[in-house]
Protein backbone atom coordinates (compact mmCIF):
# COMPACT_ATOMS: atom_id res chain seq x y z
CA UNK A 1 115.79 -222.45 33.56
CA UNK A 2 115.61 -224.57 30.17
CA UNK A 3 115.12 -227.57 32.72
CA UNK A 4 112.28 -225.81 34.68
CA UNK A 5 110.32 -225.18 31.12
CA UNK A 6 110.93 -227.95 29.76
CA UNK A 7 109.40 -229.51 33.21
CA UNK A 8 106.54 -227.39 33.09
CA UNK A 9 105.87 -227.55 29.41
CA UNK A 10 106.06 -231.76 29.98
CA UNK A 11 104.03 -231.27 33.22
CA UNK A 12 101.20 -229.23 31.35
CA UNK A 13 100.94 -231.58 28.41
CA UNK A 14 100.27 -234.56 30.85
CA UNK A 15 97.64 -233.26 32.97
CA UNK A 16 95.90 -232.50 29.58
CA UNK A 17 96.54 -236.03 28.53
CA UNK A 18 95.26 -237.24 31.34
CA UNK A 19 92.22 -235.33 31.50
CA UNK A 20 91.29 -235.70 28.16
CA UNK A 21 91.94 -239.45 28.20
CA UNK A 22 89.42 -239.62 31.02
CA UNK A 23 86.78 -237.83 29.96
CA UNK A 24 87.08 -239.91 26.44
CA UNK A 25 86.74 -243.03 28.51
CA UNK A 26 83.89 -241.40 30.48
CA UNK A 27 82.25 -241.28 26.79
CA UNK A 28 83.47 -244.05 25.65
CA UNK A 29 81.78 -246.22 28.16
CA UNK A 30 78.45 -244.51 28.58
CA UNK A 31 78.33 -245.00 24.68
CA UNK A 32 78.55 -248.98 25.25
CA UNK A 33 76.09 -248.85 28.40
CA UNK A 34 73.42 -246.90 26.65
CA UNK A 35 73.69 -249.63 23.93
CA UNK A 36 71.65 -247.62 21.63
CA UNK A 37 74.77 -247.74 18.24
CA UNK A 38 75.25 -250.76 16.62
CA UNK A 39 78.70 -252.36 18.05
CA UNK A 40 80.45 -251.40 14.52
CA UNK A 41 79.43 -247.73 14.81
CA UNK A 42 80.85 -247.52 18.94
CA UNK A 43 83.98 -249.05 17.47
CA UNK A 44 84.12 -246.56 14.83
CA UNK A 45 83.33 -243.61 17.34
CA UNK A 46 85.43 -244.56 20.40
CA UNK A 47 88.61 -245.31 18.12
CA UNK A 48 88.27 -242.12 16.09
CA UNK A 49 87.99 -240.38 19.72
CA UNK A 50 91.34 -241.99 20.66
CA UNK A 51 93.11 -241.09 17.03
CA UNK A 52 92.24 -237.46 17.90
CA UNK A 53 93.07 -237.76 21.27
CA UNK A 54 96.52 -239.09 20.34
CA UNK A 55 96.96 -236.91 17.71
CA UNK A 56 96.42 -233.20 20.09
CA UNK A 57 98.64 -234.78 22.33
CA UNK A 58 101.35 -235.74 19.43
CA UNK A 59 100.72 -231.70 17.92
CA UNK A 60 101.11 -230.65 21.48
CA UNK A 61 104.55 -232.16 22.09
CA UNK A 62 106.25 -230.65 19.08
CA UNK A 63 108.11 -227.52 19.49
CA UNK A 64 106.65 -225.16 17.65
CA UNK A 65 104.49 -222.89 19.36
CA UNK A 66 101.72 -222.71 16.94
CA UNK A 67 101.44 -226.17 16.35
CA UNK A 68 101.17 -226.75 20.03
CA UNK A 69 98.21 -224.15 20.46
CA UNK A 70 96.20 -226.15 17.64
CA UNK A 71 97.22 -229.06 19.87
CA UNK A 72 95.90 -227.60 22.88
CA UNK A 73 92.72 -226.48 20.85
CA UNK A 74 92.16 -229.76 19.86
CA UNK A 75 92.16 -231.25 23.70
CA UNK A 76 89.89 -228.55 24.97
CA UNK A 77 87.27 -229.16 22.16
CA UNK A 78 86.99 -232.86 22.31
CA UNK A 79 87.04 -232.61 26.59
CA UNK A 80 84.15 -230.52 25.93
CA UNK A 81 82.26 -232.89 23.70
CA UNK A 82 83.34 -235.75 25.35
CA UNK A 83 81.48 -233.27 28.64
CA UNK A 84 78.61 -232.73 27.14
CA UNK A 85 78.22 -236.05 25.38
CA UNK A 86 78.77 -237.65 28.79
CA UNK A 87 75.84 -235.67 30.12
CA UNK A 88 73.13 -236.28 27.30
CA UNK A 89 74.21 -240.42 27.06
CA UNK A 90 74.23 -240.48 31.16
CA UNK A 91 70.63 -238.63 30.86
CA UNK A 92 69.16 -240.97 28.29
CA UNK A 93 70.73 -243.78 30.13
CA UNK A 94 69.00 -242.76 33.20
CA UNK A 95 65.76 -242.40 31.78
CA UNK A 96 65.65 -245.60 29.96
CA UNK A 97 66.11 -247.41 33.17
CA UNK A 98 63.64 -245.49 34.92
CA UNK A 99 61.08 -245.16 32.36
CA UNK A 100 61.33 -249.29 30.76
CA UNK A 101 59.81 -252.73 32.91
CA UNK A 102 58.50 -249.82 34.97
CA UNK A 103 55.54 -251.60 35.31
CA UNK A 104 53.86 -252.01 39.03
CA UNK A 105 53.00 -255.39 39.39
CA UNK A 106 49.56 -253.87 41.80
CA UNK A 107 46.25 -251.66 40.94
CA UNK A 108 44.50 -250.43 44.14
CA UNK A 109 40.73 -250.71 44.86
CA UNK A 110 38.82 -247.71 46.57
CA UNK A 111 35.58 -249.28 48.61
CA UNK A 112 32.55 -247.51 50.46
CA UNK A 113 30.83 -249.06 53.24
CA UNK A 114 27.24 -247.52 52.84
CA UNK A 115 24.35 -246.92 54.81
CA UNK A 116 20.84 -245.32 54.93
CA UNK A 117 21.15 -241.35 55.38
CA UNK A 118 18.61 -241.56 58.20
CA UNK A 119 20.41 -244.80 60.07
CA UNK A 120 22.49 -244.31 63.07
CA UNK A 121 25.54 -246.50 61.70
CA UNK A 122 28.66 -243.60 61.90
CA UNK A 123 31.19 -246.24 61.53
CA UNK A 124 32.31 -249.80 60.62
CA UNK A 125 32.22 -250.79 64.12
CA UNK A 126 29.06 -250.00 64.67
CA UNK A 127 27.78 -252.87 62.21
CA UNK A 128 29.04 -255.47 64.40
CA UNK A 129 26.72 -258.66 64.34
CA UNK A 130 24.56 -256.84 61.85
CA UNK A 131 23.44 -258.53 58.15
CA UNK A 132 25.58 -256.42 55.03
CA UNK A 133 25.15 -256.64 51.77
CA UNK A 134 27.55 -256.85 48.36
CA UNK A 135 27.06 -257.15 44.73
CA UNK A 136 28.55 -259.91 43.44
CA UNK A 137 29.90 -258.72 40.09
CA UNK A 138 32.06 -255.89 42.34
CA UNK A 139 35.75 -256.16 41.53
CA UNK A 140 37.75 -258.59 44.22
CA UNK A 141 34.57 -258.52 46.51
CA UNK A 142 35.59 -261.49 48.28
CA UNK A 143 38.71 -259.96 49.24
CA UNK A 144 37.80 -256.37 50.26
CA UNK A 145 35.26 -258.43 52.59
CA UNK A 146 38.47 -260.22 54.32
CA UNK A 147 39.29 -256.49 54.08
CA UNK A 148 36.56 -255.29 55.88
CA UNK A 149 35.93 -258.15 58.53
CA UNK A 150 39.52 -256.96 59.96
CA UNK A 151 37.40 -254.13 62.09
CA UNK A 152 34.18 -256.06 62.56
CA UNK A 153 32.35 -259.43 62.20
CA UNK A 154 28.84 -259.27 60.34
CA UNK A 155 26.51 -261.71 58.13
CA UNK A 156 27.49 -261.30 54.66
CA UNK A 157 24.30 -261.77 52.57
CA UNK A 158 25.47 -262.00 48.29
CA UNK A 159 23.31 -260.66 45.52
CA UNK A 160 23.07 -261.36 41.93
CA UNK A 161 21.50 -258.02 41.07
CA UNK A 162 22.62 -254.62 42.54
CA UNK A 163 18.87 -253.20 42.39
CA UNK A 164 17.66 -255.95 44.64
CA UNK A 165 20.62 -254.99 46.80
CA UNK A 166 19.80 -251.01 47.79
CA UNK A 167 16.10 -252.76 47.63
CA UNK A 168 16.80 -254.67 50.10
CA UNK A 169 18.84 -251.64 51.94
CA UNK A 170 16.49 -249.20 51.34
CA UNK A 171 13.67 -251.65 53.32
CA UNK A 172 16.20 -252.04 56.27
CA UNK A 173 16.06 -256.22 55.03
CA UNK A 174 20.56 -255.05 55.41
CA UNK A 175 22.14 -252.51 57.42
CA UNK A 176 24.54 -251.91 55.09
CA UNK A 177 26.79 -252.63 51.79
CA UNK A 178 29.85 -252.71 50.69
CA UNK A 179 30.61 -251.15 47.03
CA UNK A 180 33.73 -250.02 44.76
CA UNK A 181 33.60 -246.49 44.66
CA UNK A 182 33.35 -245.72 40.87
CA UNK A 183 30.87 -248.16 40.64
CA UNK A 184 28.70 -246.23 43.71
CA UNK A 185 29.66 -242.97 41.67
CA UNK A 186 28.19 -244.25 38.80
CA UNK A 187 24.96 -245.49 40.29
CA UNK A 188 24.74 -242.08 41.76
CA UNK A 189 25.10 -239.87 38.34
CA UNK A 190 23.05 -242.72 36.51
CA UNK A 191 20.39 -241.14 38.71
CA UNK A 192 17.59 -244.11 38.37
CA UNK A 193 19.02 -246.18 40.84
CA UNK A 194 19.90 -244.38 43.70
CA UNK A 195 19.01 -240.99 45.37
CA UNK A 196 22.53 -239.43 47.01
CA UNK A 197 20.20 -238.37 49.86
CA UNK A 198 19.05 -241.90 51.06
CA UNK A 199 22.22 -242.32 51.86
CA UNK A 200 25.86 -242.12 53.71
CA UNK A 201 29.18 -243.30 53.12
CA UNK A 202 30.41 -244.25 56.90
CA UNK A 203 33.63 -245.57 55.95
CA UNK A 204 36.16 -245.73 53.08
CA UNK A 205 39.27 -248.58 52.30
CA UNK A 206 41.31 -248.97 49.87
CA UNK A 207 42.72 -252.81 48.88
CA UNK A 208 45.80 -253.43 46.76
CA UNK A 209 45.89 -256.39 44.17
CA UNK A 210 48.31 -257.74 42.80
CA UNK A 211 47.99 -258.59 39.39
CA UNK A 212 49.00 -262.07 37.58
CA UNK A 213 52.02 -261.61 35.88
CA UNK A 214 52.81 -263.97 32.62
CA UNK A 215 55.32 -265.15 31.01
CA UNK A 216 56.44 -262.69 28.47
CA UNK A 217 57.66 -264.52 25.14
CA UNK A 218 59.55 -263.11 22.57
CA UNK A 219 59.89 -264.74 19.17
CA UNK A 220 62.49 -262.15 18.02
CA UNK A 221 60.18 -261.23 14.93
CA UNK A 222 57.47 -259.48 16.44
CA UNK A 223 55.49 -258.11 18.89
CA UNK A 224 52.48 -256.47 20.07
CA UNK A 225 51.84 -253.68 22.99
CA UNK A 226 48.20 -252.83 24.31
CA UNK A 227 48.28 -249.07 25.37
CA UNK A 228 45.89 -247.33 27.86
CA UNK A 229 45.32 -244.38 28.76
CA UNK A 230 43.81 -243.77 32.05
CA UNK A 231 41.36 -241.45 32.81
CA UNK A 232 41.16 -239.09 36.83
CA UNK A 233 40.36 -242.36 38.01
CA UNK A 234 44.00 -244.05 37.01
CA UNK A 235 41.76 -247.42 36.06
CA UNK A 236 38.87 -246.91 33.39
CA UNK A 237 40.91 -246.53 30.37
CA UNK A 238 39.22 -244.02 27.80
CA UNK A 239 42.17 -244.19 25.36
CA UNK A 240 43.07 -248.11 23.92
CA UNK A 241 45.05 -248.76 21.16
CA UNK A 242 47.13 -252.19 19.55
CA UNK A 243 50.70 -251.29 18.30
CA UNK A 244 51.78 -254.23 16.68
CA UNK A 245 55.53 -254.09 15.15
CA UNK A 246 57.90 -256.20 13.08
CA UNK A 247 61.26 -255.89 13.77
CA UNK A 248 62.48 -257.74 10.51
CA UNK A 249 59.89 -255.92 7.90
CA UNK A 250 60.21 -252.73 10.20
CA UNK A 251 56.16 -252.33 9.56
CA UNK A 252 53.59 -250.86 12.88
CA UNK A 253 50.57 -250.73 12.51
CA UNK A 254 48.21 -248.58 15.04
CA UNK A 255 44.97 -250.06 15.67
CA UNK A 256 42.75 -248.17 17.73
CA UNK A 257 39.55 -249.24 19.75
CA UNK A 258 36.93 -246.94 20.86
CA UNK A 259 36.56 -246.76 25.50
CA UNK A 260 32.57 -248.12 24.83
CA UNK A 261 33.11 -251.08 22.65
CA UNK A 262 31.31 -253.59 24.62
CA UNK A 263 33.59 -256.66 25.23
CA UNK A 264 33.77 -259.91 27.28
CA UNK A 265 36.00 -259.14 30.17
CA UNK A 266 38.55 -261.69 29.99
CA UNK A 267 38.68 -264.40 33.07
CA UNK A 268 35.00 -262.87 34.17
CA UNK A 269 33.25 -263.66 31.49
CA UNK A 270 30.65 -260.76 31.80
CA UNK A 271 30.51 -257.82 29.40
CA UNK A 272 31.50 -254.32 29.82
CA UNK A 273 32.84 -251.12 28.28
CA UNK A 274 36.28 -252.05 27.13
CA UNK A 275 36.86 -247.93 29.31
CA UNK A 276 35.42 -249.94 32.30
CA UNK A 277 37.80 -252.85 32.25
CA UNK A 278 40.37 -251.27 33.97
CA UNK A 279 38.28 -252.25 37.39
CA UNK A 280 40.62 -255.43 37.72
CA UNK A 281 43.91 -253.96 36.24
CA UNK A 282 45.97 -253.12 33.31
CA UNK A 283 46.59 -256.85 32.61
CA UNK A 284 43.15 -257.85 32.39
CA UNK A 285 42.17 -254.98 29.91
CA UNK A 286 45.38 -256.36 27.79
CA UNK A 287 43.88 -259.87 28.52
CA UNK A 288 40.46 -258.42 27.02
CA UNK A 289 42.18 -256.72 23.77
CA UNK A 290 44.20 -259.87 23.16
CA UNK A 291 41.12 -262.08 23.53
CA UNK A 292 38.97 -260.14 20.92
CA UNK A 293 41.30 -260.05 18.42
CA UNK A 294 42.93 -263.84 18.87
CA UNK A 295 46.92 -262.75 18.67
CA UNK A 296 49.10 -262.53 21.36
CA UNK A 297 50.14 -259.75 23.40
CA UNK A 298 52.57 -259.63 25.79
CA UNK A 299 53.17 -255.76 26.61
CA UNK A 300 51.23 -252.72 28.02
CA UNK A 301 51.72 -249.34 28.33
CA UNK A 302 49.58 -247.51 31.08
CA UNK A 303 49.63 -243.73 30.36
CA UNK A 304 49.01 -241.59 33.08
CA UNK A 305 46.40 -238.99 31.26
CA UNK A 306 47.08 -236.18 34.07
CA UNK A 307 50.54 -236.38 33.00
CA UNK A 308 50.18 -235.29 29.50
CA UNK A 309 49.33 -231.67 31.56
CA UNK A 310 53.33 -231.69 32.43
CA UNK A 311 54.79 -233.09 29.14
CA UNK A 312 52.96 -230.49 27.01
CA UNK A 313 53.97 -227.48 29.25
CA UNK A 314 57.61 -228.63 29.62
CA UNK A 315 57.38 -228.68 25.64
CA UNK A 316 56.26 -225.12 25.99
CA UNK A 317 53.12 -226.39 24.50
CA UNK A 318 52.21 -228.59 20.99
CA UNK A 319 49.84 -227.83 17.97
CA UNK A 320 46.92 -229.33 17.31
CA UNK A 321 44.69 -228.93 14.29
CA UNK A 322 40.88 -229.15 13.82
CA UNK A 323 38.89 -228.83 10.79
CA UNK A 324 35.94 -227.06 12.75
CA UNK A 325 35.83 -224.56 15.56
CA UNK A 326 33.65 -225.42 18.75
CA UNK A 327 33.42 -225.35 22.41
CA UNK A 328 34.39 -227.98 24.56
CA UNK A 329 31.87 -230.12 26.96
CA UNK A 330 34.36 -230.12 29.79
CA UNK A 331 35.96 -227.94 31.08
CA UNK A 332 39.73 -226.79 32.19
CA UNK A 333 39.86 -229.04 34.70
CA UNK A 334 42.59 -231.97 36.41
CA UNK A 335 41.21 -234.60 38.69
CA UNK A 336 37.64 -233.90 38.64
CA UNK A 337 34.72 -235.19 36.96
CA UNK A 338 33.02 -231.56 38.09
CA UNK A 339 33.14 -229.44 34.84
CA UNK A 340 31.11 -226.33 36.83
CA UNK A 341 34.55 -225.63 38.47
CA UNK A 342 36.23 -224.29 35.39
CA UNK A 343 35.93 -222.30 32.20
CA UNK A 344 35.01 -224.58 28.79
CA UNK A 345 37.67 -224.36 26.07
CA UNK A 346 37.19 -222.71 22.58
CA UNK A 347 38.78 -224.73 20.12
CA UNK A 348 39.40 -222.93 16.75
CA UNK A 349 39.45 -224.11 13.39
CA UNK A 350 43.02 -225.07 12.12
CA UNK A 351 46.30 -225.31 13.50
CA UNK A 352 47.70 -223.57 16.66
CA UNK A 353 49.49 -223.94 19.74
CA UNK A 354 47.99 -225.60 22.75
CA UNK A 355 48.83 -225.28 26.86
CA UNK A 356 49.26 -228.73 28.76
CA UNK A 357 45.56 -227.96 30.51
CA UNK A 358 44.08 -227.26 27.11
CA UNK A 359 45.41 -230.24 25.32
CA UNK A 360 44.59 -232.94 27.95
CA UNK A 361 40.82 -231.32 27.67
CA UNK A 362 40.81 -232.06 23.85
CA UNK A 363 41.49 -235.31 24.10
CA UNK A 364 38.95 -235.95 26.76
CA UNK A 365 36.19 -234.46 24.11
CA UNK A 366 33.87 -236.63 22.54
CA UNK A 367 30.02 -235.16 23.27
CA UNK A 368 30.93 -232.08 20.82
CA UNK A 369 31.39 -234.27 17.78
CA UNK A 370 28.94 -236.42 15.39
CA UNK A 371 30.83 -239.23 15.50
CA UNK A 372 31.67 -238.81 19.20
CA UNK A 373 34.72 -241.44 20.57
CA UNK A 374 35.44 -242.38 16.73
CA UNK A 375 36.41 -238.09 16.74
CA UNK A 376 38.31 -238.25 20.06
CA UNK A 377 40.33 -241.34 19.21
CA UNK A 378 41.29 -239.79 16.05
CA UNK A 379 42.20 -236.26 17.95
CA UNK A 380 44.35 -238.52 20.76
CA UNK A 381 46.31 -240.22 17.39
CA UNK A 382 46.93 -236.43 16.02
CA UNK A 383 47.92 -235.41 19.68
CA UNK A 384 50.64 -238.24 20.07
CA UNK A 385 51.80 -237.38 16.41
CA UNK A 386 52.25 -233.81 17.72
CA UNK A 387 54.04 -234.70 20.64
CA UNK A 388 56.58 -237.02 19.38
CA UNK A 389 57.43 -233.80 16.46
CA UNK A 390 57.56 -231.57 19.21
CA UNK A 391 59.78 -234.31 21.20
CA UNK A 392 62.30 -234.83 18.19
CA UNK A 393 62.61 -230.97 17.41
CA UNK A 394 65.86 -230.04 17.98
CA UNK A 395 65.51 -226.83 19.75
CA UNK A 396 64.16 -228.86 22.68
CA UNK A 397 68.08 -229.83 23.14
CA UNK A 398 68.70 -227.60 25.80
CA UNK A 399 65.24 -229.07 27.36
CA UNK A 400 66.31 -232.67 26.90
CA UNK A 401 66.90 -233.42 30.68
CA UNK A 402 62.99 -231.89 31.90
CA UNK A 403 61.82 -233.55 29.16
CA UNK A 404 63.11 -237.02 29.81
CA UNK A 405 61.78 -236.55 33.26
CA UNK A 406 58.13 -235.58 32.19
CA UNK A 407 57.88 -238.61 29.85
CA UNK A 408 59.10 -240.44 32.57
CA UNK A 409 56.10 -240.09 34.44
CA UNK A 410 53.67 -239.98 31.46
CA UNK A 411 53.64 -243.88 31.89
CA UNK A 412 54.41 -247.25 33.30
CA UNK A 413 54.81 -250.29 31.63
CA UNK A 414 56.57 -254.14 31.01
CA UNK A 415 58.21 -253.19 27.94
CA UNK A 416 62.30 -253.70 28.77
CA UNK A 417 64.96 -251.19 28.33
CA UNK A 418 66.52 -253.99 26.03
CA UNK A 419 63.74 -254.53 23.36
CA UNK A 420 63.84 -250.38 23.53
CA UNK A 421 67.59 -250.08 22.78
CA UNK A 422 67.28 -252.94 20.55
CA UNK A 423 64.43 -251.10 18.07
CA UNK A 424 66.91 -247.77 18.49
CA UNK A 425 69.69 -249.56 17.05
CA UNK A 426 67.74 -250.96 14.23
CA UNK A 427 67.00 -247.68 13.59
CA UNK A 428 70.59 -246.40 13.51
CA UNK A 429 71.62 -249.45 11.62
CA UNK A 430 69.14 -247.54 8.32
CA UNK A 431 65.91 -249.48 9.43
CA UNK A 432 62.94 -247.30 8.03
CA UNK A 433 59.87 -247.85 9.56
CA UNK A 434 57.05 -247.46 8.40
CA UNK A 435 53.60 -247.19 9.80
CA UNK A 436 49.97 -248.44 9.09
CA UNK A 437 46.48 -247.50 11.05
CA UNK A 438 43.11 -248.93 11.62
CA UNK A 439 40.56 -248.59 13.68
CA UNK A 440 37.21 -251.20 14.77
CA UNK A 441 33.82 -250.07 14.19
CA UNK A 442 30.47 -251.04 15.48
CA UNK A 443 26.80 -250.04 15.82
CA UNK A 444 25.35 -248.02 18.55
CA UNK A 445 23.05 -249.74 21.33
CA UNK A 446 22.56 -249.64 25.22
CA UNK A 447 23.04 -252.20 27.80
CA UNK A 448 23.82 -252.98 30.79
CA UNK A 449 27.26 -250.96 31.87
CA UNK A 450 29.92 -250.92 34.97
CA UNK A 451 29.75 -254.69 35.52
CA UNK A 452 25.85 -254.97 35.06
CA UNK A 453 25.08 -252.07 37.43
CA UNK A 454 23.76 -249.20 35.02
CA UNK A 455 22.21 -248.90 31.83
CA UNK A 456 23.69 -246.68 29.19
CA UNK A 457 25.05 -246.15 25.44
CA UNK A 458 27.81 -249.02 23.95
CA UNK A 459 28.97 -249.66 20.74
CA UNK A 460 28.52 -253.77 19.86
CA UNK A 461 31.45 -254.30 17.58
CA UNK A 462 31.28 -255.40 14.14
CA UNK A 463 32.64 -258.79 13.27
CA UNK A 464 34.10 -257.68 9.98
CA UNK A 465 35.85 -254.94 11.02
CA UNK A 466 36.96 -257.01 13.92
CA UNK A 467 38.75 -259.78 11.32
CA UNK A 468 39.54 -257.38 9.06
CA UNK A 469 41.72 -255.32 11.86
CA UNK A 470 42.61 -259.33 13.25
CA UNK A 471 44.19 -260.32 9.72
CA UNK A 472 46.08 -257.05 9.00
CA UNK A 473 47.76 -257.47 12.33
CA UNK A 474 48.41 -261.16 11.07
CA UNK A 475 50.01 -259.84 8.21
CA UNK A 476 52.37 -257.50 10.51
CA UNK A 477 53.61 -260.55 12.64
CA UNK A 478 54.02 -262.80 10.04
CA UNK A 479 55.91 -260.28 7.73
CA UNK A 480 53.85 -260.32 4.58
């Protein structure tokens, strides 16, 4: 009988061993793969797991029975952290390879093949051996005409002005022409141009592009990442800031540009609203950014706007604070340009707690202020602020795993899941960072607007605030 215990007792205290040496292992190595402690502090933490692991198993061989419950105690608690740690590292490990060098290397193209209202064209076909028309400013026109030529063959007649183009159309001189569809949306609200009931849209393609990728260069010191944020059209970007960071000085500096500073579209050559570049990609509105202020800058981010909606909800909603009380311009509304299908939003004065609908519509607003985009860019800096607090409060813990998934989606961009871990460990190393902000000014004007179609307001930026903003960012990567 002795024998049997003693069998039992040695039989009991091994499958504990076991099982706690596996699920310290399990912790162990998802604490090296997420990569996020310096090497010296997963030393530390594994071998301290392994001194406690030895040590229940040492308190559960002796032969008192107390001494052997404490043992026992011991093994249960650190199987449970080493559970639950295992769970939160696997999570964060997860995320950071979904949500890092996410980055589609495509943007997608919407065109309308359109027509006179009172024609009898009903489809592409029906244009066969017939004279079309195209703008030659529209975004990969030459392509979306390969596009296009797939279902028929026609005489492809190229105009330097759009208004000579529905001219032309409206006189019969073309049957028909081909046109991105934001830019035919905007000729249609602009109102001056075109009358919506001249005409038809008799067909509809889309055309993916891929975008050129470069080189991405790394110095180790520094770097720089262009952030947009798209508006319901996932292109036109109505949110653009600079982050530039030092990883040596541990200094960022925010630099924020407003959607209608009017800028040379980099590789076109033509000027637009820096909101409108976003026709021909991501990369090319980096391209843009990088060319007006001369430094280099080899990341994006691309947030998904719409996405905010689920990010703030799954937070249970964030604060947001305003020093005056007013009604919002557009209403409570996803996906739509169409603010008569929803109720307008009171905004109060000071602080309070905003839904994921309600906060996506405040940082759309920009017609209720004085000092219109300058207002909303400031409001979309408070907003982030708000979001990473709510992020990093701790009573979000048993939220972590929805949370992770909503960022996940809130984005897509180059950045690598290396440089991330790499700034995280910095950080848990005693790095303090500390941050800077600036934004680029300019005076109001008109011109020509979505690529030389329609005439409305810009802001012409203002050279001095554009080398002041240039040489603090100097300052950043060169770590004065």
């Amino acid at each position: 009988d002795d024998n049997m215990k003693k069998r039992k007792k040695n039989k009991k205290m091994i499958i504990f061993t076991i099982i706690n040496l596996f699920f310290t292992i399990l912790l162990s190595y998802f604490i090296f793969t997420l990569n996020i402690l310096p090497l010296k502090y997963s030393i530390l933490l594994v071998g301290l797991l392994l001194i406690i692991d030895i040590g229940a198993v040492f308190l559960i061989k002796q032969k008192k029975k107390g001494i052997r419950i404490i043992g026992y105690i011991i093994s249960i608690i650190l199987a449970l952290i080493s559970i639950v740690g295992s769970y939160y590292l696997s999570t964060t490990n997860s995320f950071l390879n979904k949500a890092f060098d996410n980055a589609v290397k495509t943007y997608t193209n919407t065109y309308y093949v359109v027509a006179l209202k009172n024609s009898t064209l009903e489809k592409t076909e029906d244009l066969k051996d017939q004279k079309i028309g195209y703008y030659e400013s529209i975004p990969n026109i030459e392509e979306s005409l390969t596009e296009f030529n797939k279902k028929t063959t026609t005489e492809n007649k190229k105009y330097e002005s759009i208004i000579e183009l529905f001219k032309d159309l409206k006189t019969k001189k073309i049957s028909a022409t081909i046109i991105e569809e934001n830019i035919y949306e905007a000729l249609l609200e602009d109102g001056t141009t075109l009358n919506k009931n001249d005409y038809k849209i008799i067909d509809k393609f889309d055309l993916e592009v891929e975008e050129e990728q470069e080189e991405i260069v790394d110095d180790g010191n520094s770097f720089s990442v262009y952030i947009g944020g798209v508006d319901f059209t996932e292109k036109n970007t109505d949110f653009n800031m600079v982050v530039t960071i030092n990883k040596k000085t541990h200094k960022i500096l925010l630099t924020s540009l407003p959607r209608d500073y009017y800028v040379t579209i980099s590789g076109k050559g033509m000027k637009e609203l820096l909101g409108y570049v976003g026709y021909f990609g991501i990369n090319t509105s980096r391209k843009t950014v990088e060319d007006l202020f001369g430094i280099n800058i080899d990341y994006y981010v691309k947030i998904n706007t719409e996405s905010i909606v689920g990010l703030v909800d799954t937070l249970r909603g964030v604060q947001f604070c305003s020093d005056s009380s007013y009604t919002t311009t557009h209403a409570l509304v996803m996906g739509s340009y169409d603010d008569t299908k929803g109720k307008k939003l009171t905004v109060s004065k000071g602080c309070r707690t905003y839904s994921g609908i309600e906060i996506l519509t405040i940082a759309r607003e920009r017609k209720a202020f004085v000092d219109g985009d300058r207002q909303r860019q400031k409001n979309c800096q408070d907003i982030m602020i708000s979001i990473f607090k709510k992020m990093a409060n701790a009573d979000n813990i048993t939220n972590y795993s929805n949370i992770l998934n909503a960022v996940s989606n809130l984005y897509t961009t180059n950045i690598s899941k290396d440089l991330i871990t790499e700034l995280a460990r910095n950080t848990v190393d005693g790095a303090s960072w500390t941050f800077e902000q600036q934004s680029v000014t300019g005076r109001d004007s008109s011109a020509y607007v979505h690529l030389g179609t329609v005439k409305d307001y810009v802001m012409i930026p203002n050279t001095d605030s554009i080398a002041t903003a240039q040489s603090n960012m100097k300052k950043i990567i060169s770590g004065k």
